[in-house]
PDB file of N, CA and C in Angstrom:
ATOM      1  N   UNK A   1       0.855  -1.183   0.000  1.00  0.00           N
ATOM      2  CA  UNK A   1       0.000   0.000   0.000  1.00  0.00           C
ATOM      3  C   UNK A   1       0.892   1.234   0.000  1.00  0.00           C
ATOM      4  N   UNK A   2       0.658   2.264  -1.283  1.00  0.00           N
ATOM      5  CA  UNK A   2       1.401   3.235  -1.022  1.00  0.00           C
ATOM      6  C   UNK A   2       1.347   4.197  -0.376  1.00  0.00           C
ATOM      7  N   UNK A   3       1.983   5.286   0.078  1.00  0.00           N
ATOM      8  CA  UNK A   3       1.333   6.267   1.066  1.00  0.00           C
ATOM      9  C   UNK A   3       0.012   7.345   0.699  1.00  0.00           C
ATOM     10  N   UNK A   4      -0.310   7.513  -0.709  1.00  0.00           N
ATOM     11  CA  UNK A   4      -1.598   7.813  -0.863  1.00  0.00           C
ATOM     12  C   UNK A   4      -2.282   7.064  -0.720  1.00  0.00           C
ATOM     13  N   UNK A   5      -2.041   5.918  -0.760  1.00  0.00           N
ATOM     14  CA  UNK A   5      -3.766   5.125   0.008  1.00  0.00           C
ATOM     15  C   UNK A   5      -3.825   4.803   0.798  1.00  0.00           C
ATOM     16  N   UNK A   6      -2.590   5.051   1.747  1.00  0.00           N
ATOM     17  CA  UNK A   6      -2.761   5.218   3.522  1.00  0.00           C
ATOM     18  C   UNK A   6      -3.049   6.207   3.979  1.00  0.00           C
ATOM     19  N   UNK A   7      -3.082   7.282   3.206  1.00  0.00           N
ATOM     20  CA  UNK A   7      -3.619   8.630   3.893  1.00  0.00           C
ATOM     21  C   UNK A   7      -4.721   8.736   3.393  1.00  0.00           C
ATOM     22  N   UNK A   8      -5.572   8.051   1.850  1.00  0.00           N
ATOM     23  CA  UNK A   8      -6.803   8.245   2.072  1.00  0.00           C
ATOM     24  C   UNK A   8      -7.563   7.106   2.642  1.00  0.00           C
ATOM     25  N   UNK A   9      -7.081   6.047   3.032  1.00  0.00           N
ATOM     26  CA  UNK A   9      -7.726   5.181   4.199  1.00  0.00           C
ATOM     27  C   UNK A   9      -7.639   5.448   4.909  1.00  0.00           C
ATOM     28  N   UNK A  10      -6.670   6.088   6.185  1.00  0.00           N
ATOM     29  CA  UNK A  10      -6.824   6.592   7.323  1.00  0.00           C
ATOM     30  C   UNK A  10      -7.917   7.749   7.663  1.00  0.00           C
ATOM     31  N   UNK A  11      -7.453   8.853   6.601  1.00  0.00           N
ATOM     32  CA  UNK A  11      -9.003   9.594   6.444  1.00  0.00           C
ATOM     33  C   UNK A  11     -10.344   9.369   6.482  1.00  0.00           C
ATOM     34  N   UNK A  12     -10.680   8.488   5.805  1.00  0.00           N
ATOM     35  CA  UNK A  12     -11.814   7.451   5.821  1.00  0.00           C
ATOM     36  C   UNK A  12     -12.233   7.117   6.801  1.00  0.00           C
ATOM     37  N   UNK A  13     -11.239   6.678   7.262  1.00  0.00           N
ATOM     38  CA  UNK A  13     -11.263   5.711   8.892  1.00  0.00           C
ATOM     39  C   UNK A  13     -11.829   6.440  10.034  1.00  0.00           C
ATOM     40  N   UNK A  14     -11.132   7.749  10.190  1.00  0.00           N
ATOM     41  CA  UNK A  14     -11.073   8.906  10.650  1.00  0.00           C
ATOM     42  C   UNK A  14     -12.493   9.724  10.765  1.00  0.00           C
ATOM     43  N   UNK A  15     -12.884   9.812   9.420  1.00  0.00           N
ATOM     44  CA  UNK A  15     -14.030  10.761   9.114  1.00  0.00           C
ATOM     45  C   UNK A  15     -15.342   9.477   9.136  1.00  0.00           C
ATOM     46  N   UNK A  16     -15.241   8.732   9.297  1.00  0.00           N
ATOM     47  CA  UNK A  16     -16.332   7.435   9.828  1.00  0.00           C
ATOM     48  C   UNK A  16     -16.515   7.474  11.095  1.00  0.00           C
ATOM     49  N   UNK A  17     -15.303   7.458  11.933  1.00  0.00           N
ATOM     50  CA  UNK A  17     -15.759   7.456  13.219  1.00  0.00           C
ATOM     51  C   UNK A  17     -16.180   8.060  13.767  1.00  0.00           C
ATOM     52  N   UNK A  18     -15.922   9.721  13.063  1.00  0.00           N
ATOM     53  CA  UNK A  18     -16.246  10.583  13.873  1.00  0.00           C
ATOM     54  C   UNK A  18     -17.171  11.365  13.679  1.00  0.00           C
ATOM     55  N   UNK A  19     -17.917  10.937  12.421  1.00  0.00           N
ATOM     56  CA  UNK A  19     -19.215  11.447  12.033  1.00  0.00           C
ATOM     57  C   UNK A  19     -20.124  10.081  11.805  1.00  0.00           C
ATOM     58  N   UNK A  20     -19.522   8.956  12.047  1.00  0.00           N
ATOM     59  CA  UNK A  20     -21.016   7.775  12.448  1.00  0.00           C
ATOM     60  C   UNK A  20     -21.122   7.779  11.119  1.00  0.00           C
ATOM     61  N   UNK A  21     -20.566   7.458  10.048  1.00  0.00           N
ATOM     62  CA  UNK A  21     -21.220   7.190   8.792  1.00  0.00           C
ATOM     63  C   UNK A  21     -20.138   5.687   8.530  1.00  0.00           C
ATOM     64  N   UNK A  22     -20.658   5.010   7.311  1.00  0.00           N
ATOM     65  CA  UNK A  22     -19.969   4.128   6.732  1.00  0.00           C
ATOM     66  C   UNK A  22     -18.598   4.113   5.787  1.00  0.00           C
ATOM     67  N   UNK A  23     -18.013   3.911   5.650  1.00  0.00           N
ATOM     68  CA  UNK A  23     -16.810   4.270   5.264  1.00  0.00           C
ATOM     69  C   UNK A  23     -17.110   4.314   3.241  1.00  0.00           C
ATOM     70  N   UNK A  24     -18.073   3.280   3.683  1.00  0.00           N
ATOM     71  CA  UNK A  24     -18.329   3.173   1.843  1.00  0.00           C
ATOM     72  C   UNK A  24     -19.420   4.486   1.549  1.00  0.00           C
ATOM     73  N   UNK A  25     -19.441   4.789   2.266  1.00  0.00           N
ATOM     74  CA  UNK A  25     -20.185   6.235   2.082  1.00  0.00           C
ATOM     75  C   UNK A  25     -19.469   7.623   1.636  1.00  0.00           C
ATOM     76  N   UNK A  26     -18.096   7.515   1.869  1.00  0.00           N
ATOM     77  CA  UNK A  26     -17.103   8.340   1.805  1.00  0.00           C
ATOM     78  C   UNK A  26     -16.783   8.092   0.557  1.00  0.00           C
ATOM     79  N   UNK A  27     -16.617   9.763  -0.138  1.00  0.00           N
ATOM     80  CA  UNK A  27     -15.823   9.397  -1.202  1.00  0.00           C
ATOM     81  C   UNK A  27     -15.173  10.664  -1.499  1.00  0.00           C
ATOM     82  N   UNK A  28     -14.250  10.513  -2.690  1.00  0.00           N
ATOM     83  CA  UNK A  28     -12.828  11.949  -2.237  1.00  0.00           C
ATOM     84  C   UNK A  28     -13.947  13.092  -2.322  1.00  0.00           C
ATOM     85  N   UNK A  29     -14.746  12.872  -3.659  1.00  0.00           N
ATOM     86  CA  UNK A  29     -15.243  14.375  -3.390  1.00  0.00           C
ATOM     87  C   UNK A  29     -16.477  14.434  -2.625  1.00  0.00           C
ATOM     88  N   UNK A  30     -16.464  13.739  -1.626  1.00  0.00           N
ATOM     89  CA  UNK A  30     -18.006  13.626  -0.607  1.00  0.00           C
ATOM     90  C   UNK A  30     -17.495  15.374   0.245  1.00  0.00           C
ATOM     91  N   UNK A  31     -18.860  16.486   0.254  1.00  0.00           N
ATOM     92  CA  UNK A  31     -18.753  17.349   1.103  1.00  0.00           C
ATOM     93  C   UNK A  31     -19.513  16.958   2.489  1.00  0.00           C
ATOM     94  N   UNK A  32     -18.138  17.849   3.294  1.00  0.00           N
ATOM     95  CA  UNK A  32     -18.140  17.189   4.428  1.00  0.00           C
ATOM     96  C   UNK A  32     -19.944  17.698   5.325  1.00  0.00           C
ATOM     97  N   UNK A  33     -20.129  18.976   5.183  1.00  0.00           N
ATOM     98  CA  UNK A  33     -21.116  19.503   5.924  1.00  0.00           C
ATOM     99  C   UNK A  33     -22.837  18.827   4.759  1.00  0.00           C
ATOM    100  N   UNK A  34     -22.306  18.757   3.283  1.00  0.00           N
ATOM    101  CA  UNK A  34     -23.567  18.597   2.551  1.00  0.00           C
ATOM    102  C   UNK A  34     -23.996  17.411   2.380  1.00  0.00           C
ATOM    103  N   UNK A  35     -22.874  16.142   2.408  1.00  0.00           N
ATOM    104  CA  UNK A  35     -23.046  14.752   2.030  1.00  0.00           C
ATOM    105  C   UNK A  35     -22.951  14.268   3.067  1.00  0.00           C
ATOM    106  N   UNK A  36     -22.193  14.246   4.057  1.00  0.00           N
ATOM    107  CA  UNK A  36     -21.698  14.026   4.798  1.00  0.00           C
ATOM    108  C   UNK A  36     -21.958  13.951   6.750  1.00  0.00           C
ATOM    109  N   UNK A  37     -23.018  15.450   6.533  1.00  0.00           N
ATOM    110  CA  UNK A  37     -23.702  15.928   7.501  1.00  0.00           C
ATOM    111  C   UNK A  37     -22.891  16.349   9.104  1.00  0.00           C
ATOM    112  N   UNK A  38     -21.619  16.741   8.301  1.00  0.00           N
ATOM    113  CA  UNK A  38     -20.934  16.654   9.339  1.00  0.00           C
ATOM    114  C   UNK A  38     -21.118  18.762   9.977  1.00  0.00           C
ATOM    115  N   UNK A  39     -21.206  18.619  11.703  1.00  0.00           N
ATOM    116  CA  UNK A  39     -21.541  19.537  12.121  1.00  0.00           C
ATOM    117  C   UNK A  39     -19.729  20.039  12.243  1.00  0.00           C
ATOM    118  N   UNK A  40     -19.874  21.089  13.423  1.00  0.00           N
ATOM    119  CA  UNK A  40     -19.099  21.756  13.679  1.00  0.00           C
ATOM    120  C   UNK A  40     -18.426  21.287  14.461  1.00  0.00           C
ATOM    121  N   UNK A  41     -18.557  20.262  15.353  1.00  0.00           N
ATOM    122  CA  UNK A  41     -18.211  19.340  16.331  1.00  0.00           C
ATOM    123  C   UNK A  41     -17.284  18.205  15.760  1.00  0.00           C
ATOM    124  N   UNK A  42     -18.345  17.149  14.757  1.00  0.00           N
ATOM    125  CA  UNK A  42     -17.823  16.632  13.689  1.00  0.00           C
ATOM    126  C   UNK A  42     -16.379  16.808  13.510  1.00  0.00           C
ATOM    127  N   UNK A  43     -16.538  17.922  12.455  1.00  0.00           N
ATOM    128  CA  UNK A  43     -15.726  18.805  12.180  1.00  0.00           C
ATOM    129  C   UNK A  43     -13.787  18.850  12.971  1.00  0.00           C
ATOM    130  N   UNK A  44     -14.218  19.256  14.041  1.00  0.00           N
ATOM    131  CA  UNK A  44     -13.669  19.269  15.068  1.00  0.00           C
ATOM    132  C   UNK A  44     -12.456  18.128  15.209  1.00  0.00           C
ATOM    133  N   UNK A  45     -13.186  17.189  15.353  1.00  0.00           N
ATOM    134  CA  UNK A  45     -13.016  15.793  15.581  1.00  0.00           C
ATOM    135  C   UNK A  45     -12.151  15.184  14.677  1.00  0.00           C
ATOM    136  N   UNK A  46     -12.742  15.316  13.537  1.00  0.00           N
ATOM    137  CA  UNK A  46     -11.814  15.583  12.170  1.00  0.00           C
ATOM    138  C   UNK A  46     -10.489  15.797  12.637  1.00  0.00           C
ATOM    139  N   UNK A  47     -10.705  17.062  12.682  1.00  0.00           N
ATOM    140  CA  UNK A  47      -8.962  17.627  12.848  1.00  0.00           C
ATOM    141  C   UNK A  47      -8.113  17.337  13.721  1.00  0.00           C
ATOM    142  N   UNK A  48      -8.654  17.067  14.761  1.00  0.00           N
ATOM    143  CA  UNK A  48      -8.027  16.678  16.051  1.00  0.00           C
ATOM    144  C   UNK A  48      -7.196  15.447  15.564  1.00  0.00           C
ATOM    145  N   UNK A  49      -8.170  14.236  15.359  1.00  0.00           N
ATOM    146  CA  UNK A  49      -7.570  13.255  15.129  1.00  0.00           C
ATOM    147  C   UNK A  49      -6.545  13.061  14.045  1.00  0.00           C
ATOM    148  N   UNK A  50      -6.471  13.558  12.722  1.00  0.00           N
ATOM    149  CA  UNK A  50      -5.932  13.586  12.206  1.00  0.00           C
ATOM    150  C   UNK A  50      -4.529  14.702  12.141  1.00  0.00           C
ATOM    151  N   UNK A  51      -4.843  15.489  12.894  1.00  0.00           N
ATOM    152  CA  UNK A  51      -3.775  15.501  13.806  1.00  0.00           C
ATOM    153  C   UNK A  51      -2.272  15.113  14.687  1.00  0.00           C
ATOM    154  N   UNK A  52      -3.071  13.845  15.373  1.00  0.00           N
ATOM    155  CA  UNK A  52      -2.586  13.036  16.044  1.00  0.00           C
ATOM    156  C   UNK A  52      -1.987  12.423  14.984  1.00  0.00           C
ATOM    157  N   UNK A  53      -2.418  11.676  14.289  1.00  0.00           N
ATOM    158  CA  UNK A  53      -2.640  10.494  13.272  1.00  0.00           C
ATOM    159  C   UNK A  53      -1.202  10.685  12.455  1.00  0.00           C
ATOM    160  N   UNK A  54      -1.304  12.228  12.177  1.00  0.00           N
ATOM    161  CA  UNK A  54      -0.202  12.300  11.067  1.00  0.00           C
ATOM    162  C   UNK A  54       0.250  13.753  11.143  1.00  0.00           C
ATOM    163  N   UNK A  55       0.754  13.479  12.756  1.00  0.00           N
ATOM    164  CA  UNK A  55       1.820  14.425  13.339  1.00  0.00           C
ATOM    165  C   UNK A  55       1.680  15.454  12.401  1.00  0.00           C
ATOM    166  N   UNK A  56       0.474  16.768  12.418  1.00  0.00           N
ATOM    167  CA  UNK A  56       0.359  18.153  11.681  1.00  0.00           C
ATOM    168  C   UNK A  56      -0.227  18.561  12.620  1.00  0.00           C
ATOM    169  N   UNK A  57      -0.165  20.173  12.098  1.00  0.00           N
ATOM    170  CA  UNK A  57      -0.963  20.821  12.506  1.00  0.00           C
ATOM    171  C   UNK A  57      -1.562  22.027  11.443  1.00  0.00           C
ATOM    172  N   UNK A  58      -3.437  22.194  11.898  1.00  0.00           N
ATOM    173  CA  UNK A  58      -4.033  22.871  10.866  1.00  0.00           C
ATOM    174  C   UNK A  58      -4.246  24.398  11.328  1.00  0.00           C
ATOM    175  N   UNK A  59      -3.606  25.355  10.172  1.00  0.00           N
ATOM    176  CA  UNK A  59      -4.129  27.067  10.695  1.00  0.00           C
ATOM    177  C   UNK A  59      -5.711  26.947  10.685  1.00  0.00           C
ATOM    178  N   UNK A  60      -6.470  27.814  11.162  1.00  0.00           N
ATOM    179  CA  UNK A  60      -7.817  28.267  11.649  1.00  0.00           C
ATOM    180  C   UNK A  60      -8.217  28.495   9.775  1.00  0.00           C
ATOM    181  N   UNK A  61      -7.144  28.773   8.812  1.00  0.00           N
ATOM    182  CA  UNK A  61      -7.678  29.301   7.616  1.00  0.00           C
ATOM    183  C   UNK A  61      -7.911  28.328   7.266  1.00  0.00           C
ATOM    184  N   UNK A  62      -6.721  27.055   7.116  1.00  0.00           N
ATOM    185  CA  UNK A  62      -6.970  25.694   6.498  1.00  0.00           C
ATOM    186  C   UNK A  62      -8.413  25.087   7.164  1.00  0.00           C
ATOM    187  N   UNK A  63      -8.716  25.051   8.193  1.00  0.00           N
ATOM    188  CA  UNK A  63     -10.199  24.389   8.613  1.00  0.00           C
ATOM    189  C   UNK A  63     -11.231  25.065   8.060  1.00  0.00           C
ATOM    190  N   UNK A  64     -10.741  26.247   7.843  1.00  0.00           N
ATOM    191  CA  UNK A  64     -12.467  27.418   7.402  1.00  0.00           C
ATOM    192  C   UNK A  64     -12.219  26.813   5.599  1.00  0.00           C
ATOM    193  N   UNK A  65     -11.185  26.425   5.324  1.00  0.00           N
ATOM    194  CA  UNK A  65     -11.060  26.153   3.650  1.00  0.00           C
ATOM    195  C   UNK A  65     -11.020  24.585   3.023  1.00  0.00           C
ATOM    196  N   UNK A  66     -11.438  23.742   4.375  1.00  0.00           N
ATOM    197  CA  UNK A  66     -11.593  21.973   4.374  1.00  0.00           C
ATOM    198  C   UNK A  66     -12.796  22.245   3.684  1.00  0.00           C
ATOM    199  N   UNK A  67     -13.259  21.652   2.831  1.00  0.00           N
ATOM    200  CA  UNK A  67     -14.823  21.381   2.676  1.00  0.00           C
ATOM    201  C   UNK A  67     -15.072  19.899   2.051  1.00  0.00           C
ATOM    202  N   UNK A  68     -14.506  19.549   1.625  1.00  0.00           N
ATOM    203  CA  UNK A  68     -14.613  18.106   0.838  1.00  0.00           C
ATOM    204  C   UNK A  68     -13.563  17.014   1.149  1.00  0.00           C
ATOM    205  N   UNK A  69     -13.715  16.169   1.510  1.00  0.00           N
ATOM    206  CA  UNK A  69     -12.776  14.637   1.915  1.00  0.00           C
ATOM    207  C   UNK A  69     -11.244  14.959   0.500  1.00  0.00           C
ATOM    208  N   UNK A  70     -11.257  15.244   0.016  1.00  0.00           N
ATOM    209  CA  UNK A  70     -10.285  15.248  -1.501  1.00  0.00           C
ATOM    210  C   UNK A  70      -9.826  16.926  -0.799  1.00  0.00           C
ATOM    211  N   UNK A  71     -10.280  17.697  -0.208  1.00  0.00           N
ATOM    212  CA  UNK A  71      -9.639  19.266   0.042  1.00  0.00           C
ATOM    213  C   UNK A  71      -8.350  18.662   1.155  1.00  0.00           C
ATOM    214  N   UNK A  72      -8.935  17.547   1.987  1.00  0.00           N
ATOM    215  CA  UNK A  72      -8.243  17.379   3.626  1.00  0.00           C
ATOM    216  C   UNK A  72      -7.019  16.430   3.036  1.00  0.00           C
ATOM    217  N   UNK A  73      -7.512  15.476   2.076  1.00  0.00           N
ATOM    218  CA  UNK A  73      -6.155  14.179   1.292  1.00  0.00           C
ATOM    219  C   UNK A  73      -5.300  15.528   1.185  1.00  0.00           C
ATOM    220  N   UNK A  74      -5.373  16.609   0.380  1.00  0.00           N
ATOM    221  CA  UNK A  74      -4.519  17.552   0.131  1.00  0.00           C
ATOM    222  C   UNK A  74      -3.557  17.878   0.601  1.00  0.00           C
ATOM    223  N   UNK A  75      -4.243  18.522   2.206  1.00  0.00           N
ATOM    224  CA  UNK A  75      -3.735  19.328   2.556  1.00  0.00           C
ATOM    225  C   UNK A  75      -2.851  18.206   3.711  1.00  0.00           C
ATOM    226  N   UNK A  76      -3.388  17.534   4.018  1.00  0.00           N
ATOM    227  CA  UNK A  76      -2.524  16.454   4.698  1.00  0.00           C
ATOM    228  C   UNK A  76      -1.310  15.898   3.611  1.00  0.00           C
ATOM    229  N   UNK A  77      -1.529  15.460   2.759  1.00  0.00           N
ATOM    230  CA  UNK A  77      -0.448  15.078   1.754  1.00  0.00           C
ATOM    231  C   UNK A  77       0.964  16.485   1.663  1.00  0.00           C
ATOM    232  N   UNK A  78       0.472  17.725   1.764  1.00  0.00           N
ATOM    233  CA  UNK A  78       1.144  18.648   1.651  1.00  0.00           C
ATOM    234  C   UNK A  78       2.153  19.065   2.672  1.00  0.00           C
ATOM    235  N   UNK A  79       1.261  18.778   3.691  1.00  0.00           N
ATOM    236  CA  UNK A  79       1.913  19.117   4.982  1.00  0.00           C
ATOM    237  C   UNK A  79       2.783  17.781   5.997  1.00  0.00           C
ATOM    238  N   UNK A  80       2.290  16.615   5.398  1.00  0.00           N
ATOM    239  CA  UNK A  80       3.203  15.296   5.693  1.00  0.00           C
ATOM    240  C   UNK A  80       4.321  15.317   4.650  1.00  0.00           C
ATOM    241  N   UNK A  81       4.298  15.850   3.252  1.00  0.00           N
ATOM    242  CA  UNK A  81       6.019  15.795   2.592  1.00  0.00           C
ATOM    243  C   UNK A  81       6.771  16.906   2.701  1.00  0.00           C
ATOM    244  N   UNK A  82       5.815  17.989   3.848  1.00  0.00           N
ATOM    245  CA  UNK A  82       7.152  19.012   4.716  1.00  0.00           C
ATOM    246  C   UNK A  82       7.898  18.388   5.858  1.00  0.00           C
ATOM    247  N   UNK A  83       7.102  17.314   6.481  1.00  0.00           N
ATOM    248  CA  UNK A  83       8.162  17.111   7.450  1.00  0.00           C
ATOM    249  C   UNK A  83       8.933  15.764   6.849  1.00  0.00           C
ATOM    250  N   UNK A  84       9.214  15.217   5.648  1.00  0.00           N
ATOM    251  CA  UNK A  84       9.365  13.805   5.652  1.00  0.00           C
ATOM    252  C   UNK A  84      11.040  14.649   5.052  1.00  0.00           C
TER     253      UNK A  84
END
């Protein structure tokens, strides 16, 4: 498994648990608040964990500019081959 499809399985993984949906429900361009139904809390949860997950951290702009499962692969992909 290469590291893009460990970071969009972990995402997956991630954004299932923490919004109670099915993983096969997820897809890159699923929006998070429209498809997704994810609140502000949700949301939250999101980031936190992924976070943890893959040692980053998100500015207040990057969360106001997440909107779609394929925006977060991004910006995680971007910010995991600054520290590698």
């Amino acid at each position: 498994m290469n590291s893009n499809t460990t970071i969009t399985a972990k995402i997956h993984s991630i954004t299932a648990k923490a919004l109670k949906v099915g993983e096969d429900e997820i897809l890159c361009y699923s929006h998070f608040n429209d498809d997704l139904g994810a609140d502000e809390i949700g949301m939250t949860e999101i980031f936190l964990s992924c976070e943890d997950e893959f040692l980053i951290e998100f500015s207040e702009k990057e969360e106001k500019n997440i909107k779609t499962v394929e925006n977060l692969i991004k910006v995680i992909k971007e910010k995991t081959s600054e520290t590698v």
